[in-house]
Protein backbone atom coordinates (compact mmCIF):
# COMPACT_ATOMS: atom_id res chain seq x y z
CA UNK A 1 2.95 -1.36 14.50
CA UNK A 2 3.17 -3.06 17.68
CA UNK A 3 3.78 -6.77 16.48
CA UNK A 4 4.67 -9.02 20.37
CA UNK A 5 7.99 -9.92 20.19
CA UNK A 6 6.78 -13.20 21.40
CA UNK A 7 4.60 -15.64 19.27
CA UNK A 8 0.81 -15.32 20.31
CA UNK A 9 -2.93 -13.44 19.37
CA UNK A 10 -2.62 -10.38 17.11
CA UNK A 11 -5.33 -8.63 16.10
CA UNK A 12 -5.48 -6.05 12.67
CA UNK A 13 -4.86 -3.09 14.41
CA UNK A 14 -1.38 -3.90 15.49
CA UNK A 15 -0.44 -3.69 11.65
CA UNK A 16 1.12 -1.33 9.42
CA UNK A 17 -2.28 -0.21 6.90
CA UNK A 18 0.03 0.48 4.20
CA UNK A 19 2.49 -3.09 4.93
CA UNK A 20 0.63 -5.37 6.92
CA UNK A 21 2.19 -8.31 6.64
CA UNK A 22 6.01 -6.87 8.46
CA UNK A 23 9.48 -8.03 6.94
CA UNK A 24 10.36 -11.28 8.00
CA UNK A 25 7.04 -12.45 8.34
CA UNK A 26 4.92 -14.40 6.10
CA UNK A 27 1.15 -14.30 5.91
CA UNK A 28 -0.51 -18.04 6.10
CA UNK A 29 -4.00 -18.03 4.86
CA UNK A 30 -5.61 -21.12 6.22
CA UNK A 31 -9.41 -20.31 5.10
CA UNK A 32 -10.60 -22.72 2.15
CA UNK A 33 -10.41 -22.16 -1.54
CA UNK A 34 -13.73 -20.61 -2.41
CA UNK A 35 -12.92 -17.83 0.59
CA UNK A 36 -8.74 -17.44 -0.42
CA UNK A 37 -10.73 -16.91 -4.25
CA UNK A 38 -12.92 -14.13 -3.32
CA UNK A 39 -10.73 -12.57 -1.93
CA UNK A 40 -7.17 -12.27 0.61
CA UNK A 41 -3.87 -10.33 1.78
CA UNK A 42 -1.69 -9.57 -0.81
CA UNK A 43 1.88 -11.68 -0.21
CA UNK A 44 -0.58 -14.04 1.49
CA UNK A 45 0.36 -18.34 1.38
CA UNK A 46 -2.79 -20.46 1.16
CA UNK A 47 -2.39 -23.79 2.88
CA UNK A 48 -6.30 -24.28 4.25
CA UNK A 49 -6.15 -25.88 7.55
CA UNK A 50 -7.32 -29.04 6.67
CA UNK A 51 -4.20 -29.24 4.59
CA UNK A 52 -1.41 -27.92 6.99
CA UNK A 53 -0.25 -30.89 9.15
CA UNK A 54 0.83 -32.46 5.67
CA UNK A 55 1.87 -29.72 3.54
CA UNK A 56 4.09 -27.99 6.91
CA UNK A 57 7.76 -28.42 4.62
CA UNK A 58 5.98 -25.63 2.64
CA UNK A 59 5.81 -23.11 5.33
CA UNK A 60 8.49 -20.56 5.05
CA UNK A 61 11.29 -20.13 7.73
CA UNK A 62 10.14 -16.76 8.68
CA UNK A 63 8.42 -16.00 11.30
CA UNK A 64 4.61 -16.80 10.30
CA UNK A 65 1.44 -14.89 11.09
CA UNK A 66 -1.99 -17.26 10.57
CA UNK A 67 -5.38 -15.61 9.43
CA UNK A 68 -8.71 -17.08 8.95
CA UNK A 69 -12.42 -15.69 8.24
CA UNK A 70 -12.94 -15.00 12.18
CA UNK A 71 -10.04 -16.64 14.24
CA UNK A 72 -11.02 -20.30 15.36
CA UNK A 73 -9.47 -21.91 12.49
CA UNK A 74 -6.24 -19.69 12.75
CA UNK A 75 -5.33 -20.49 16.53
CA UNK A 76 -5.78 -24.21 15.14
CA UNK A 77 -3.16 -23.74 12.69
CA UNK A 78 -1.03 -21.57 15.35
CA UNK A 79 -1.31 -24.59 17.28
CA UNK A 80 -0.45 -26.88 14.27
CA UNK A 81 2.83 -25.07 13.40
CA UNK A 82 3.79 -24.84 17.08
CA UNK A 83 3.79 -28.30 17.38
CA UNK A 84 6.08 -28.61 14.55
CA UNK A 85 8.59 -25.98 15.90
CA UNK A 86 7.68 -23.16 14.31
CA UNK A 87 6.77 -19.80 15.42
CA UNK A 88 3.41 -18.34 14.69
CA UNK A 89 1.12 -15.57 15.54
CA UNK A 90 -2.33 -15.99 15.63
CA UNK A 91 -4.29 -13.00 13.74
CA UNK A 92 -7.30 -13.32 15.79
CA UNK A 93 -9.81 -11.10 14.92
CA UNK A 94 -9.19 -12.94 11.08
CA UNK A 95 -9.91 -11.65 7.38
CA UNK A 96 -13.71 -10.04 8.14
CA UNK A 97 -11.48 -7.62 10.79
CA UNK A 98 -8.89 -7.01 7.46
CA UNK A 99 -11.47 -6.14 5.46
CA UNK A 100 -13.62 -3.86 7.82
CA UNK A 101 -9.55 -1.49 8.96
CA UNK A 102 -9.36 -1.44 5.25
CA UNK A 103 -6.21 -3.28 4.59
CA UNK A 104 -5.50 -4.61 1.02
CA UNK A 105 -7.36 -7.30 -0.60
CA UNK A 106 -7.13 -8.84 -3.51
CA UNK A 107 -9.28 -11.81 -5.58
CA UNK A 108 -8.17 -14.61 -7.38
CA UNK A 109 -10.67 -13.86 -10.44
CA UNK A 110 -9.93 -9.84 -10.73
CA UNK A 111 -13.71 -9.05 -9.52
CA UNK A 112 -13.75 -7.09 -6.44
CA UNK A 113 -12.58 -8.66 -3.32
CA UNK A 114 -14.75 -9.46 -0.64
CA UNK A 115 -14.63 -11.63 2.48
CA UNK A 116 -16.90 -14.54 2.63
């Protein structure tokens, strides 16, 4: 795993397949509900992006990593939560990239998780 030591773009091949989301890092989903239900990273938070500015005293002080479907709306929220001090990488290549390395997925419903 070759995580920057410096906040900035990751993509899913820098992480562990069997721990993806490293110690001391928390996992900010920032997609909206109908794509966090079908399906996301175990361990993951779910603040959509739309919702981040005003829900920021519920981000964790860890370091944060931010994942979307493709990317654009996680650099937004990278963005977001530097502005408000806080250190975050930007999982670039988002959820479809999780999905298609084969890291873990789950769904909110049981069924079989899939990214939307």
């Amino acid at each position: 795993m070759a995580i920057p030591q410096n906040p900035g773009p990751l993509v899913t091949t820098d992480l562990n397949a069997d721990d993806p989301i490293p110690e001391g890092f928390t996992l900010i989903d920032v997609r909206g509900e109908d794509e966090w239900d079908a399906g996301h990273a175990p361990g993951a938070l779910h603040i959509p992006l739309d919702e981040l500015a005003d829900r920021i005293e519920e981000v964790p002080d860890t370091d944060i990593m931010v994942v979307c479907r493709l990317g654009r709306r996680s650099a937004q929220a990278a963005a977001i939560l530097t502005e408000h001090g806080i250190d975050a990488w930007d999982l670039s290549d988002g959820m479809a990239a999780w999905q298609t390395n084969g890291l873990p997925l789950v769904s909110s419903d049981g069924d079989i998780p899939t990214i939307a």
